[in-house]
PDB file of N, CA and C in Angstrom:
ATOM      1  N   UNK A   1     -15.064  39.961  14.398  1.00  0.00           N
ATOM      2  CA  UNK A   1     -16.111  39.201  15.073  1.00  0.00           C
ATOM      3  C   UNK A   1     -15.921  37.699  14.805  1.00  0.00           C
ATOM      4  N   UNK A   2     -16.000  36.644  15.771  1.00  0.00           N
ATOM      5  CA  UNK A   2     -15.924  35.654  15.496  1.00  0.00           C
ATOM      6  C   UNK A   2     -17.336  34.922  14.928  1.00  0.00           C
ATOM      7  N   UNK A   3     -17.105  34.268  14.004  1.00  0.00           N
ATOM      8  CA  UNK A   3     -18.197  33.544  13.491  1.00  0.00           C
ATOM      9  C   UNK A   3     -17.680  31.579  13.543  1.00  0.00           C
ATOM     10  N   UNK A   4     -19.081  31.444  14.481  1.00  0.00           N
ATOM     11  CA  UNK A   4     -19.031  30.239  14.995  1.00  0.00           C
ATOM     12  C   UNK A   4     -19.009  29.154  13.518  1.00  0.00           C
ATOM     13  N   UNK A   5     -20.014  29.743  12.741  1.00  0.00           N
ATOM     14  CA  UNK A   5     -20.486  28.711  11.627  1.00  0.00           C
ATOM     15  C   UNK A   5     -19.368  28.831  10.848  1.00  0.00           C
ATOM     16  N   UNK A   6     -18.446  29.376  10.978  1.00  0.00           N
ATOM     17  CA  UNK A   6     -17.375  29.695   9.654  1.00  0.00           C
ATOM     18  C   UNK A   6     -16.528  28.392  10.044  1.00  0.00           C
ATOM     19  N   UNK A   7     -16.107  28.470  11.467  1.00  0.00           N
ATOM     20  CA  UNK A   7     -15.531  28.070  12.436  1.00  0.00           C
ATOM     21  C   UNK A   7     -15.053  26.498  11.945  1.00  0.00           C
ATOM     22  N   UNK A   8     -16.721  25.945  12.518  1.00  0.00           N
ATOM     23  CA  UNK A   8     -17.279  24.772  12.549  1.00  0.00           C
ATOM     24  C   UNK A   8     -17.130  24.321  10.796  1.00  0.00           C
ATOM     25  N   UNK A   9     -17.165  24.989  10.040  1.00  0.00           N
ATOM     26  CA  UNK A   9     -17.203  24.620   8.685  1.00  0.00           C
ATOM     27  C   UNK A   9     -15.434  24.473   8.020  1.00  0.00           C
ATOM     28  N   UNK A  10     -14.630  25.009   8.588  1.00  0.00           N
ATOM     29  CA  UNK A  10     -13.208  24.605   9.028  1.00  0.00           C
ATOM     30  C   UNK A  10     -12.949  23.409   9.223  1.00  0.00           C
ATOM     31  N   UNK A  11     -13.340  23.480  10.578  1.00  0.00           N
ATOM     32  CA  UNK A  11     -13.186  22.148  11.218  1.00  0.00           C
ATOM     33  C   UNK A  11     -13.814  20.892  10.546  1.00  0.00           C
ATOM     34  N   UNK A  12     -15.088  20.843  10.048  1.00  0.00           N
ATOM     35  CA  UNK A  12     -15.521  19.536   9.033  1.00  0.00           C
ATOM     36  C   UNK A  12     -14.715  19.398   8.048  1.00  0.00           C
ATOM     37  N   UNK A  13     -14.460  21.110   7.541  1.00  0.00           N
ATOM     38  CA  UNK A  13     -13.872  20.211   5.956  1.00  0.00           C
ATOM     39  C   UNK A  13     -12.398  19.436   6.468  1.00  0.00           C
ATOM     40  N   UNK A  14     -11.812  20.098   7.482  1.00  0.00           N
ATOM     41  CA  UNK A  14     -10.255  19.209   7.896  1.00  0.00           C
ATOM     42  C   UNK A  14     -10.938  17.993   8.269  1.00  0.00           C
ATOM     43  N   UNK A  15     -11.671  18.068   8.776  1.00  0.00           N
ATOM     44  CA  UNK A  15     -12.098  16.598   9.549  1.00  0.00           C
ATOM     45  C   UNK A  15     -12.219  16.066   8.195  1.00  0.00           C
ATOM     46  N   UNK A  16     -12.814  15.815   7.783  1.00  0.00           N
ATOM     47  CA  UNK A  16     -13.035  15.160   6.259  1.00  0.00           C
ATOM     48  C   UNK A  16     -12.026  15.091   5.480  1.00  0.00           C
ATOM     49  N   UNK A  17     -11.343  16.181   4.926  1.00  0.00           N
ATOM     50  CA  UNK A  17      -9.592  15.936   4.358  1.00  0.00           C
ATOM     51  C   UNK A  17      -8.836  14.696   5.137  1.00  0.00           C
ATOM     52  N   UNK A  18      -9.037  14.793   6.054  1.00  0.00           N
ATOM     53  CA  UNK A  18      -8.258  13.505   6.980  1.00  0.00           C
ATOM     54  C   UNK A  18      -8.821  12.496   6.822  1.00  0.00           C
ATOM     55  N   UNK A  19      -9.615  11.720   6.668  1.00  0.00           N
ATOM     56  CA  UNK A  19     -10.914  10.642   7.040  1.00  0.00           C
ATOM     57  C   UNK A  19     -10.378  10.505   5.259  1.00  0.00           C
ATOM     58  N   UNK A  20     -10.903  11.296   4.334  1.00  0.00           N
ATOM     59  CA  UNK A  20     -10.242  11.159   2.987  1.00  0.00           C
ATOM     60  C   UNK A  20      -9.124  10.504   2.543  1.00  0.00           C
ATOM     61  N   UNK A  21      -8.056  10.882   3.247  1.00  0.00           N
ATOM     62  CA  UNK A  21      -6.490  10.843   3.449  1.00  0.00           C
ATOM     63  C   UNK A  21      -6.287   9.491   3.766  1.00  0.00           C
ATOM     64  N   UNK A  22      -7.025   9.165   4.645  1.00  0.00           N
ATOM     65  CA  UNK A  22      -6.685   7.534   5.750  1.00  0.00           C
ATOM     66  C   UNK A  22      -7.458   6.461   4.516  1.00  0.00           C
ATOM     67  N   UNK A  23      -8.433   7.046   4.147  1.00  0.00           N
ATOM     68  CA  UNK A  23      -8.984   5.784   3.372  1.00  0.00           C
ATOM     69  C   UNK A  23      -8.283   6.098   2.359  1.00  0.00           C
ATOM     70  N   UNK A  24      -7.586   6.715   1.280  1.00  0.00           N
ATOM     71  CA  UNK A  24      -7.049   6.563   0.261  1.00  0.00           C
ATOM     72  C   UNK A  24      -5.707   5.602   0.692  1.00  0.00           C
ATOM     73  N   UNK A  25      -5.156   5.825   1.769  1.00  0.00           N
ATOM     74  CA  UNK A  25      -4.047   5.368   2.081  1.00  0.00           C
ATOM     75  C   UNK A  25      -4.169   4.130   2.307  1.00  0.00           C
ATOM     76  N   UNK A  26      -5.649   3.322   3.183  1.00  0.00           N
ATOM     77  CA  UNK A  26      -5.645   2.005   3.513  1.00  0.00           C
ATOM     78  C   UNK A  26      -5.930   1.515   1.869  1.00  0.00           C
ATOM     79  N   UNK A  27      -6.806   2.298   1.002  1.00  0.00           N
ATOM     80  CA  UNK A  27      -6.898   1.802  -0.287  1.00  0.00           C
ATOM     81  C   UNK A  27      -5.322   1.158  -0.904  1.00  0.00           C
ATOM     82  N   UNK A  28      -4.697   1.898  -1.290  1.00  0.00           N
ATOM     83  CA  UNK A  28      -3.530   1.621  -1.874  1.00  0.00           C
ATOM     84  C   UNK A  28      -3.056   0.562  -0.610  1.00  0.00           C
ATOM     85  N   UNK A  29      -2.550   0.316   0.583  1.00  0.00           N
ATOM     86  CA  UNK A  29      -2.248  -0.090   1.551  1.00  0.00           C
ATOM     87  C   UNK A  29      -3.315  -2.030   0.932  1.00  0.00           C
ATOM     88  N   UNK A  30      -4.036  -2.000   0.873  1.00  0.00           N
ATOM     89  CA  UNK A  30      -4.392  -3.643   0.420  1.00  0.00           C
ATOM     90  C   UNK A  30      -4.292  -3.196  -1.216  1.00  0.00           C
ATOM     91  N   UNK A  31      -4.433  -2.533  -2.317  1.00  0.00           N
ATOM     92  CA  UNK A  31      -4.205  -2.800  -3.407  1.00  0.00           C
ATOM     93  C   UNK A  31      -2.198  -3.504  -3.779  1.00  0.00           C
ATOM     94  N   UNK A  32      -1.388  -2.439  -2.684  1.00  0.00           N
ATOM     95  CA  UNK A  32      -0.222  -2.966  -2.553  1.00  0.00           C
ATOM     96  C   UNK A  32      -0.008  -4.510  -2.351  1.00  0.00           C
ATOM     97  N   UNK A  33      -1.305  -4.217  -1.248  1.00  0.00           N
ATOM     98  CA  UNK A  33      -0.972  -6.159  -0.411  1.00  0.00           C
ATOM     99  C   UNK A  33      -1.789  -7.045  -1.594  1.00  0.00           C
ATOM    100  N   UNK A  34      -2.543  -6.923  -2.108  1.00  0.00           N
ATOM    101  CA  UNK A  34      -3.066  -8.057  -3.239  1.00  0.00           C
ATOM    102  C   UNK A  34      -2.213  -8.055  -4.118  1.00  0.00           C
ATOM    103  N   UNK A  35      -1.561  -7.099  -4.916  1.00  0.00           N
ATOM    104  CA  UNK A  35      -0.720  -7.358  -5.911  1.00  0.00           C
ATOM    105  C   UNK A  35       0.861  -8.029  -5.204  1.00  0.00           C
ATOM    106  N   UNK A  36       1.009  -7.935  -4.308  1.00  0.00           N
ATOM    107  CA  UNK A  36       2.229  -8.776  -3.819  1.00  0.00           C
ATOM    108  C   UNK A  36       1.973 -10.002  -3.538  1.00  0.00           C
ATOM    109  N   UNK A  37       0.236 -10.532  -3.015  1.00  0.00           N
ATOM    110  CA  UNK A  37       0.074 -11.891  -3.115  1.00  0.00           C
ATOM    111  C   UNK A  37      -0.624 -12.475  -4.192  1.00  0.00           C
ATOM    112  N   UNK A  38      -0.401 -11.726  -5.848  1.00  0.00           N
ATOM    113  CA  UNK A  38      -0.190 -11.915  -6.528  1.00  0.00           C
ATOM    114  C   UNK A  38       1.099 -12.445  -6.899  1.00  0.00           C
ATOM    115  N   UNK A  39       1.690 -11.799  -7.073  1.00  0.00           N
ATOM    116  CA  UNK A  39       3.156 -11.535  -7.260  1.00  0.00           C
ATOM    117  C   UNK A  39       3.979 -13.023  -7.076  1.00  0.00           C
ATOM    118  N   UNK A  40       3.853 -12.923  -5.682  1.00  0.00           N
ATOM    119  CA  UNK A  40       3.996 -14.345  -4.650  1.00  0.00           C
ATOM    120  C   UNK A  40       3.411 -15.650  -5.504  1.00  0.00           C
ATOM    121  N   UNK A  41       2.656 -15.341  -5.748  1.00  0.00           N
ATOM    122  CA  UNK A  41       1.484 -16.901  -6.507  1.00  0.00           C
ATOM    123  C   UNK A  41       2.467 -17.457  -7.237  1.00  0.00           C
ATOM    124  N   UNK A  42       2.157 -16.100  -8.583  1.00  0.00           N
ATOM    125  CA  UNK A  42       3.089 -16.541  -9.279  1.00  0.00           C
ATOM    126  C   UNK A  42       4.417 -17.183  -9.724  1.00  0.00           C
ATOM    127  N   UNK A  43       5.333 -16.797  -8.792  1.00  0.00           N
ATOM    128  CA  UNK A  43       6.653 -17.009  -8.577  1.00  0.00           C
ATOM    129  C   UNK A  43       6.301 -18.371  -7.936  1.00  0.00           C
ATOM    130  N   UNK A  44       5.701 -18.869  -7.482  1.00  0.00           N
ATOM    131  CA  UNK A  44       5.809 -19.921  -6.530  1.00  0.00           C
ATOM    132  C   UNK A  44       4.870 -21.210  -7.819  1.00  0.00           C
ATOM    133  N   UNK A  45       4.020 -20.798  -8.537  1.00  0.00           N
ATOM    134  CA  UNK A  45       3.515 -21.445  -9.868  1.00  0.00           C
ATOM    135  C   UNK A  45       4.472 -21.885 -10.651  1.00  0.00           C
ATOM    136  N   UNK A  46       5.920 -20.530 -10.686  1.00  0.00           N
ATOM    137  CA  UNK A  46       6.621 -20.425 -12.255  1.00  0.00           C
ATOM    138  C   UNK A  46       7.704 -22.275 -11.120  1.00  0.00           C
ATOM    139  N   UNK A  47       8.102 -21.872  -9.628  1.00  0.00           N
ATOM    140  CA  UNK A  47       8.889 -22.409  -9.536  1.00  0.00           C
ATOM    141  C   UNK A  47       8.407 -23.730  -8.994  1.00  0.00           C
ATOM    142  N   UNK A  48       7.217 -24.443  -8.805  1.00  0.00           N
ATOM    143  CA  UNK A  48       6.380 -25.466  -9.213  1.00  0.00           C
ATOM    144  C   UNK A  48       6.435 -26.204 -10.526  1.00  0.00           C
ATOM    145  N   UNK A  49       6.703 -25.249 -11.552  1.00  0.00           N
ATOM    146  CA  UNK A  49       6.762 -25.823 -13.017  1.00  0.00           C
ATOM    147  C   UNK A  49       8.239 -26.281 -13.042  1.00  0.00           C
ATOM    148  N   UNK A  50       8.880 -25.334 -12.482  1.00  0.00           N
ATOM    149  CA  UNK A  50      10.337 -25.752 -12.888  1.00  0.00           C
ATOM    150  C   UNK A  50      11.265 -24.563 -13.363  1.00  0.00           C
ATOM    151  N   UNK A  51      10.291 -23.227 -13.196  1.00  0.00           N
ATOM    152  CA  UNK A  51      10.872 -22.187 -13.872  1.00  0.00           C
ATOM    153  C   UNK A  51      10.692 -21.085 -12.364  1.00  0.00           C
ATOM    154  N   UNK A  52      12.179 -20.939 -12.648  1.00  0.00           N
ATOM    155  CA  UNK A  52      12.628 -19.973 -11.458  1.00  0.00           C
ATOM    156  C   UNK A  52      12.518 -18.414 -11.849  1.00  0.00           C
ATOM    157  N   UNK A  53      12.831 -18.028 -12.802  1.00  0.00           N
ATOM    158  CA  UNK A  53      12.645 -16.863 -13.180  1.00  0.00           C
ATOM    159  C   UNK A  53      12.372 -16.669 -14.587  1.00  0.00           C
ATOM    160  N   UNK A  54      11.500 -15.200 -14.937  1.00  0.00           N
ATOM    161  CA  UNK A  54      10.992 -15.538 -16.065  1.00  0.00           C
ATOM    162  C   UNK A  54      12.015 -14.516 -17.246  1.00  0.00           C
ATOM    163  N   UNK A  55      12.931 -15.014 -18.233  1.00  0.00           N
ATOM    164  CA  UNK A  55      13.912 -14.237 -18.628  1.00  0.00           C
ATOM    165  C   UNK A  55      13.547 -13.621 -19.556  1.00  0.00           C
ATOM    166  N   UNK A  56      12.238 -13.073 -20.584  1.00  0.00           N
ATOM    167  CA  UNK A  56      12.296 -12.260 -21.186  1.00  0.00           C
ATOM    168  C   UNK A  56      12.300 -12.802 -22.317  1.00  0.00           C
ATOM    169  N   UNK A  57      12.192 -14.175 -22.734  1.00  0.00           N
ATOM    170  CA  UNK A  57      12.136 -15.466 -23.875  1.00  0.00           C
ATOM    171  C   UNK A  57      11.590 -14.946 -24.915  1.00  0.00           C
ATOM    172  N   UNK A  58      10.065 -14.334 -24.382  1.00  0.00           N
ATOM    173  CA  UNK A  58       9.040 -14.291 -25.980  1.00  0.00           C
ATOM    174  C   UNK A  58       9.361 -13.026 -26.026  1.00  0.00           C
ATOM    175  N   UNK A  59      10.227 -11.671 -25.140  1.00  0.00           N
ATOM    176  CA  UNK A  59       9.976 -10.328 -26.305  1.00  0.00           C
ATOM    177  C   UNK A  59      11.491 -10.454 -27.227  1.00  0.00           C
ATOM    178  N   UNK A  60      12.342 -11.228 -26.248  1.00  0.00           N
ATOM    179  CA  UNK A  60      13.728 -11.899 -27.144  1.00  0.00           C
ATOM    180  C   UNK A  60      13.275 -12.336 -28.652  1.00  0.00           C
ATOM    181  N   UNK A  61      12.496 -13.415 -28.326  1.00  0.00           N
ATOM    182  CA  UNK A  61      12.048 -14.461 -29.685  1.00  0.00           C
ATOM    183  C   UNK A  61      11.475 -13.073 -30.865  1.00  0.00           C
ATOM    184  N   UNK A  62      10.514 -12.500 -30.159  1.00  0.00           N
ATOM    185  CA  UNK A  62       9.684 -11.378 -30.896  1.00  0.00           C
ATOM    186  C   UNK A  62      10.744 -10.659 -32.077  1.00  0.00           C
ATOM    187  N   UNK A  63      11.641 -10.013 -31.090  1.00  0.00           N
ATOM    188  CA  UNK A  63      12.760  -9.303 -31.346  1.00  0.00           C
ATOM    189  C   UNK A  63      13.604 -10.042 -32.515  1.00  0.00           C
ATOM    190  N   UNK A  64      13.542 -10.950 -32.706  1.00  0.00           N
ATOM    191  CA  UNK A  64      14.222 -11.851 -33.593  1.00  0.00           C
ATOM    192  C   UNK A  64      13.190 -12.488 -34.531  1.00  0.00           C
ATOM    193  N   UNK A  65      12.102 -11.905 -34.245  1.00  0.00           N
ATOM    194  CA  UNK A  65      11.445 -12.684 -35.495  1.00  0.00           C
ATOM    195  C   UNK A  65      11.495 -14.423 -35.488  1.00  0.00           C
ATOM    196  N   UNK A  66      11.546 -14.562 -34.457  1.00  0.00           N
ATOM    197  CA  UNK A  66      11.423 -16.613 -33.731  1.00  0.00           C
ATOM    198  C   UNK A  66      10.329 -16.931 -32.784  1.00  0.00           C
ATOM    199  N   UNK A  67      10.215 -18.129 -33.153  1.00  0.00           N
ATOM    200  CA  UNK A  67       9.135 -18.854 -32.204  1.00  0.00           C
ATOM    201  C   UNK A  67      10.094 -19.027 -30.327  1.00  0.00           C
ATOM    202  N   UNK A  68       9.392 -18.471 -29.334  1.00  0.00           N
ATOM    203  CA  UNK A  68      10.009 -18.403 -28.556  1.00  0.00           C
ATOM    204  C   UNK A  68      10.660 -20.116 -28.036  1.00  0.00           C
ATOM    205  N   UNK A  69       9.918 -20.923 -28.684  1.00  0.00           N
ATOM    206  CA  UNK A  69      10.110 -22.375 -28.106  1.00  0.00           C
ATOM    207  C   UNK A  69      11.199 -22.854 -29.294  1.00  0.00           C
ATOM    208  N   UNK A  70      11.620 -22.176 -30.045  1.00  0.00           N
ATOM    209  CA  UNK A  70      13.011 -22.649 -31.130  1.00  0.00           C
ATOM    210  C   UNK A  70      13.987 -23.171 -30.126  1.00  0.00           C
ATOM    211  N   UNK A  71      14.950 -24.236 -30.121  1.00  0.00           N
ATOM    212  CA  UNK A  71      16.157 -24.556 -29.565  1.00  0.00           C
ATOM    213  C   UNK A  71      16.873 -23.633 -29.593  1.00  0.00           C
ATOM    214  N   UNK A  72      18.194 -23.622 -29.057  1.00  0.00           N
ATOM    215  CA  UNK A  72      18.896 -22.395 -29.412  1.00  0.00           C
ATOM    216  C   UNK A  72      20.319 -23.320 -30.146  1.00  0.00           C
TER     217      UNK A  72
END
């Protein structure tokens, strides 16, 4: 026997799995896009200062037990 209400209760919960699906996806979809115009800032701050890339100085210095600003 077909049952209409079973039916219809199918169909919402897919409808809803989907609608779920799309907003998790636009979620991540601008969390992606803010952290890249993050990302962007930065790089464009470091190369404003004068610093093109950032090499890893203070876990180096760390690693050595040095002040990262020692001469070399």
């Amino acid at each position: 026997m077909f049952d209409f209400n079973l039916t219809l209760h199918h169909f919402r919960a897919a409808d809803f799995a989907r609608e779920a699906a799309e907003h998790r996806l636009a979620h991540e979809a601008r969390l992606a896009a803010r952290t890249e115009d993050a990302r962007e800032t930065r790089q464009v701050r470091r190369e404003a200062e004068g610093r093109v890339r950032s090499t890893g100085t203070r876990r180096l210095a760390r690693l050595h037990h040095r002040s990262h600003r020692v001469a070399a």
